[in-house]
Protein backbone atom coordinates (compact mmCIF):
# COMPACT_ATOMS: atom_id res chain seq x y z
CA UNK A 1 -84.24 70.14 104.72
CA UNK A 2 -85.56 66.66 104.93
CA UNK A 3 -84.34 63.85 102.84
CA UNK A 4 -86.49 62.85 99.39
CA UNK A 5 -86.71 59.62 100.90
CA UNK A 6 -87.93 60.10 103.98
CA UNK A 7 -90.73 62.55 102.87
CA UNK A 8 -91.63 60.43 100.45
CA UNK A 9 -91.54 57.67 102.65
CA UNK A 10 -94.15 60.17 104.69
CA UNK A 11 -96.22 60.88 101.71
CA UNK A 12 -96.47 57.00 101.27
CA UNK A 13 -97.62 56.70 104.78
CA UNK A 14 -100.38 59.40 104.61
CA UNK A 15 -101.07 58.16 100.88
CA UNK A 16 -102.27 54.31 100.29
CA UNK A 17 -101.69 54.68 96.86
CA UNK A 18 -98.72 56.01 97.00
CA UNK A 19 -97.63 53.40 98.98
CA UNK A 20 -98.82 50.91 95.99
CA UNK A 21 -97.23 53.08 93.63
CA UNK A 22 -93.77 52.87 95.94
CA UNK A 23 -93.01 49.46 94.63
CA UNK A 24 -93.27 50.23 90.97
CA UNK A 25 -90.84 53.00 90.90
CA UNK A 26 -88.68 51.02 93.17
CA UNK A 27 -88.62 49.07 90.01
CA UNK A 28 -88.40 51.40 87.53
CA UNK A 29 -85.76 53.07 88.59
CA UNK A 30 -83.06 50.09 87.42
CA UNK A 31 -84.61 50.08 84.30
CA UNK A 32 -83.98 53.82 83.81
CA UNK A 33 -80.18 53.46 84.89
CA UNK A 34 -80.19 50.04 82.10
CA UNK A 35 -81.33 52.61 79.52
CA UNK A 36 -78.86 55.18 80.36
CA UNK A 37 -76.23 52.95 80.52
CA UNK A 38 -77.00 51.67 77.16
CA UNK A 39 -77.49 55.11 75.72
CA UNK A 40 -73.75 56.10 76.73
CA UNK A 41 -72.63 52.82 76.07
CA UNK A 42 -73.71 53.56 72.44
CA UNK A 43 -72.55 57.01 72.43
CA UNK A 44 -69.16 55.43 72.84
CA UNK A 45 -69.56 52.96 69.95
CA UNK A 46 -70.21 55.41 67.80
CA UNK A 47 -67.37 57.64 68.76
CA UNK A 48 -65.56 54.60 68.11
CA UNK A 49 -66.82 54.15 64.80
CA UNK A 50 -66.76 57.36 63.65
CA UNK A 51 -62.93 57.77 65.20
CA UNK A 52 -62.26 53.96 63.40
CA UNK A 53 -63.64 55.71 59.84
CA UNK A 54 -61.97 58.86 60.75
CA UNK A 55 -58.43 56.58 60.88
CA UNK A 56 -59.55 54.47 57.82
CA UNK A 57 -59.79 57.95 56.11
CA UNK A 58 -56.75 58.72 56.93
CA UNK A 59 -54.98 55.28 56.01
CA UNK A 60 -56.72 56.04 52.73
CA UNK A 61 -55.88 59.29 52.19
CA UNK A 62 -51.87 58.53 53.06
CA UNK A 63 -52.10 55.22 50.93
CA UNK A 64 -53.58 57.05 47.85
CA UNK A 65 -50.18 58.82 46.96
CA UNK A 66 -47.82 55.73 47.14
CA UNK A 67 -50.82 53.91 45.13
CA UNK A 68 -51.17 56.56 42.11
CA UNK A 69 -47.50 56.47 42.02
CA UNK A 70 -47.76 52.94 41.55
CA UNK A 71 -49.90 52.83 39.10
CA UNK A 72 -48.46 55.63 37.33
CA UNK A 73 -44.96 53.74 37.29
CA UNK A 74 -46.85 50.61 35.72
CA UNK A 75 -48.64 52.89 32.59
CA UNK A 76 -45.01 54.44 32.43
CA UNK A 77 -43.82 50.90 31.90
CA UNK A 78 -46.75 49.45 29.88
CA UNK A 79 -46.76 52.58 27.72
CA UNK A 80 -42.59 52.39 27.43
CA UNK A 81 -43.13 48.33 26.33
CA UNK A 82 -45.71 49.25 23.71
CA UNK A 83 -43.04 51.80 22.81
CA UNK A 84 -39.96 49.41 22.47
CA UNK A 85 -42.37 46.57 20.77
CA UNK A 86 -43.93 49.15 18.28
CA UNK A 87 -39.63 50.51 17.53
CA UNK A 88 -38.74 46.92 17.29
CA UNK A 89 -41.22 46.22 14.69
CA UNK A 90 -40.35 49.36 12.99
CA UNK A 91 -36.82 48.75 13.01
CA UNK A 92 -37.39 45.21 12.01
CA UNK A 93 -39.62 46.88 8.89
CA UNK A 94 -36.88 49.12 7.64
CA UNK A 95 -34.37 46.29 7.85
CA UNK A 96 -36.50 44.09 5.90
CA UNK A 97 -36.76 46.75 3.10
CA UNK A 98 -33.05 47.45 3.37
CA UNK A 99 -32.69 44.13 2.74
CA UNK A 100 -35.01 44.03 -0.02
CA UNK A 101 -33.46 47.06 -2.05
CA UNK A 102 -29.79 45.69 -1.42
CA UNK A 103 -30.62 42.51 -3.26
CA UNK A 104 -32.52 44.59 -6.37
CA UNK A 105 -29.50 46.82 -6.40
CA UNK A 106 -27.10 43.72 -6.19
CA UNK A 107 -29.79 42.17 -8.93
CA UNK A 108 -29.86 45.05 -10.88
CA UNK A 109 -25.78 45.01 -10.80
CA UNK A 110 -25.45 41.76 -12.13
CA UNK A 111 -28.17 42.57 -14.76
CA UNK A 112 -25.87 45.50 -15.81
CA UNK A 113 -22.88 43.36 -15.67
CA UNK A 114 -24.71 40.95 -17.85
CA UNK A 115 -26.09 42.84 -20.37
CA UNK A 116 -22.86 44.59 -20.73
CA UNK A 117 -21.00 41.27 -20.79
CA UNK A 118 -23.72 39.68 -23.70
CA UNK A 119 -23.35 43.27 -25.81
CA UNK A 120 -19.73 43.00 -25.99
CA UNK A 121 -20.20 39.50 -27.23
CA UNK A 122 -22.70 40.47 -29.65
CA UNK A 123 -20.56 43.02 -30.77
CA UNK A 124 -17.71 40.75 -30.85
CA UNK A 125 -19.41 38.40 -32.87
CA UNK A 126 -20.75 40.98 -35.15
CA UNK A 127 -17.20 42.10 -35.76
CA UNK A 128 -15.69 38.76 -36.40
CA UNK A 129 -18.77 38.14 -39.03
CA UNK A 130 -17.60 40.86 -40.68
CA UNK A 131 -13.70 40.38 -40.62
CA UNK A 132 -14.18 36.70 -41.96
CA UNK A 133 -15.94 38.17 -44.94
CA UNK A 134 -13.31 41.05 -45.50
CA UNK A 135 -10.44 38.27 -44.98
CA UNK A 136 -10.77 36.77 -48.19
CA UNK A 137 -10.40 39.92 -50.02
CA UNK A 138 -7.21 40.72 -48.53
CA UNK A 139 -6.25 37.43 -49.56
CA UNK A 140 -6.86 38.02 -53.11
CA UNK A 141 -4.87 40.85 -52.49
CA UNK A 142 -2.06 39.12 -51.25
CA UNK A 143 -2.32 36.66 -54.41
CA UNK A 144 -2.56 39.47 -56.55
CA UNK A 145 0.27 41.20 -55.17
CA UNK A 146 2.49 37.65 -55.51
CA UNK A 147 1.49 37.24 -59.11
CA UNK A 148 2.75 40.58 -60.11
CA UNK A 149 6.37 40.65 -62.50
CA UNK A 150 9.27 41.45 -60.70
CA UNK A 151 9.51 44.06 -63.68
CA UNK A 152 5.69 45.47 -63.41
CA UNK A 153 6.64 45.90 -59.84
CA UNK A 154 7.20 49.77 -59.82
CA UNK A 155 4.14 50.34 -62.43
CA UNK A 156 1.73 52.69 -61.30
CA UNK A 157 -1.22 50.05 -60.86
CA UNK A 158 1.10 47.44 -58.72
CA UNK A 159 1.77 50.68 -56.67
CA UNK A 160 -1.64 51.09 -56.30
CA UNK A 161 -2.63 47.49 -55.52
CA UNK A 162 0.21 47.22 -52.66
CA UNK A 163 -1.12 51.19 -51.58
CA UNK A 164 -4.92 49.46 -51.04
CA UNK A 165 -3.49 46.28 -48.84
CA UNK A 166 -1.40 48.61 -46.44
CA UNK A 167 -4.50 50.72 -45.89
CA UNK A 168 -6.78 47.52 -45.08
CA UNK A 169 -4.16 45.83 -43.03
CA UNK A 170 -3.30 49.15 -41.40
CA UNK A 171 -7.30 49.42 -40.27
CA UNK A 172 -7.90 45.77 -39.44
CA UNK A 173 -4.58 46.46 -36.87
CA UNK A 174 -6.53 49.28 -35.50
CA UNK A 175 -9.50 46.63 -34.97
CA UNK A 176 -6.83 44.80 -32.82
CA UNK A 177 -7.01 42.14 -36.12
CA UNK A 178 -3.52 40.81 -35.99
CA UNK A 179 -2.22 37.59 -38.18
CA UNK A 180 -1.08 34.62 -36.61
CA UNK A 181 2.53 33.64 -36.99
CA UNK A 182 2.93 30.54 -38.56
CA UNK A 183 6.46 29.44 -40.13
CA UNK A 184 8.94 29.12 -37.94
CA UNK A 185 6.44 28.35 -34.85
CA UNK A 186 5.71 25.19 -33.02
CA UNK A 187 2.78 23.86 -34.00
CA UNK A 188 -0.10 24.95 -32.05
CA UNK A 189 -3.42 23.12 -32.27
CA UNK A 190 -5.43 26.64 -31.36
CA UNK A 191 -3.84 28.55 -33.67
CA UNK A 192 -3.10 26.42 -36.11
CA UNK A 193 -4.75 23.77 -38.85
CA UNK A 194 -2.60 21.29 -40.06
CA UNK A 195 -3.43 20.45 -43.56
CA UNK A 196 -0.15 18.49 -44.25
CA UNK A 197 2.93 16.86 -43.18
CA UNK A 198 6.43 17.51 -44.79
CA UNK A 199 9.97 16.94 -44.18
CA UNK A 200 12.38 19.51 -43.75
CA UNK A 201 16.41 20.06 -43.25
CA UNK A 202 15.59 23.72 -41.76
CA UNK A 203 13.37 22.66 -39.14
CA UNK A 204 12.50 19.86 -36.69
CA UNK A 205 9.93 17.51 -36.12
CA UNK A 206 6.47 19.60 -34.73
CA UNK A 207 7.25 23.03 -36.31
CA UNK A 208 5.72 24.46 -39.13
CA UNK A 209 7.58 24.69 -42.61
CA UNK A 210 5.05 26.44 -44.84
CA UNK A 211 1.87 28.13 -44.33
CA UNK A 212 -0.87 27.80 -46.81
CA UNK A 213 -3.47 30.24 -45.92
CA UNK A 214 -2.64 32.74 -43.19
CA UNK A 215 -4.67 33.08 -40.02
CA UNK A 216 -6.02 35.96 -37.88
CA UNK A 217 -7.14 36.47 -34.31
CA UNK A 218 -9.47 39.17 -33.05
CA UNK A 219 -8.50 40.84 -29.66
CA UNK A 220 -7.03 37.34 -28.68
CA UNK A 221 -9.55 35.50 -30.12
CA UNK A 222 -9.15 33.27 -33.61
CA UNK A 223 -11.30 34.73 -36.45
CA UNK A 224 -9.57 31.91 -38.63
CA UNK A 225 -6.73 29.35 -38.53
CA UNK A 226 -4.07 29.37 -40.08
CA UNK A 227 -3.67 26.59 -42.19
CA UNK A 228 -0.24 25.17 -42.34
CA UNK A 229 2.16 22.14 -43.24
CA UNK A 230 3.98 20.74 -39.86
CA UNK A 231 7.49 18.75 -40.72
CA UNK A 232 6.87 15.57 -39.39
């Protein structure tokens, strides 16, 4: 079997026109190669594309984990800051109204205190009104009592007279009424009014010889003063 080349060398030679046509597939030929060339050169860019996406893929895919996780740690620690904040305020709420009720209890305490503090006063000052008014009568009593006979002594009405001033002493003692002691006592400007000065052989200078109307106090405070004569 002959050679292409040479038989269509022979063909050429028997042919004119194939011997024009010789030339043109001479250079046709490279062309064809060119083409194929650049068909398998582009065959292998786009293996290399698709292998270059087919990594990129895969970068993706193994990056996706370590990125969810990472984005799931920051909502974990955006969601725990809301948290604290939103406690914090909270917290800061109830110690606020803590606050607030400690002072309206402390308020309402010394409101208590107070009002119990001004209705013993009142009451204090109700009772004195009322033992200055009764004072008098015991000292008509007293008077009365003083101006009796030693003889009418043991009648039946100076018996009753002295029975009615025990009872009213003995209930103004239970009011914690108590007199003042006066003769015999240094003189005490709190206790006592000087009315008059006297001389005396019994006592000294600043103590009280007589007493002239007697005084009272009301749970340790003076209802009246005693009014008295200091020797001088």
């Amino acid at each position: 079997m002959k050679p292409m080349n040479e038989e269509m060398k022979k063909g050429t030679a028997d042919n004119p026109q194939t011997e024009e046509a010789a030339p043109d597939m001479e250079e046709t030929t490279p062309k064809m190669e060119e083409t194929i060339e650049a068909d398998r050169e582009c065959e292998d860019t786009s293996e290399d594309m698709q292998e270059a996406e087919e990594t990129e893929d895969v970068e993706i895919a193994s990056s996706s984990p370590a990125e969810d996780e990472k984005e799931g740690k920051a909502d974990k620690k955006a969601k725990r800051k809301f948290r604290d904040k939103k406690q914090d305020a909270l917290k800061e709420k109830i110690e606020e109204l803590e606050d607030r009720v400690k002072r309206q209890m402390a308020e309402f305490e010394n409101f208590r205190k107070r009002t119990e503090k001004e209705k013993t006063a009142m009451f204090e000052t109700g009772a004195k009104s009322v033992i200055e008014k009764i004072l008098p009568v015991v000292d008509n009593f007293e008077r009365g009592l003083a101006a009796i006979p030693e003889e009418d002594k043991g009648a039946p009405f100076a018996e009753g007279m002295e029975m009615i001033y025990k009872q009213l002493i003995s209930e103004l003692e239970k009011m914690d009424v108590k007199p003042i002691p006066a003769v015999g006592e240094e003189f005490n400007p709190d206790f006592h009014n000087a009315v008059m000065q006297v001389e005396s052989e019994e006592y000294e200078s600043g103590i009280i010889a007589q007493e002239l109307q007697k005084g009272y106090t009301y749970r340790d405070s003076v209802v009246r003063h005693s009014m008295v004569a200091v020797v001088g």
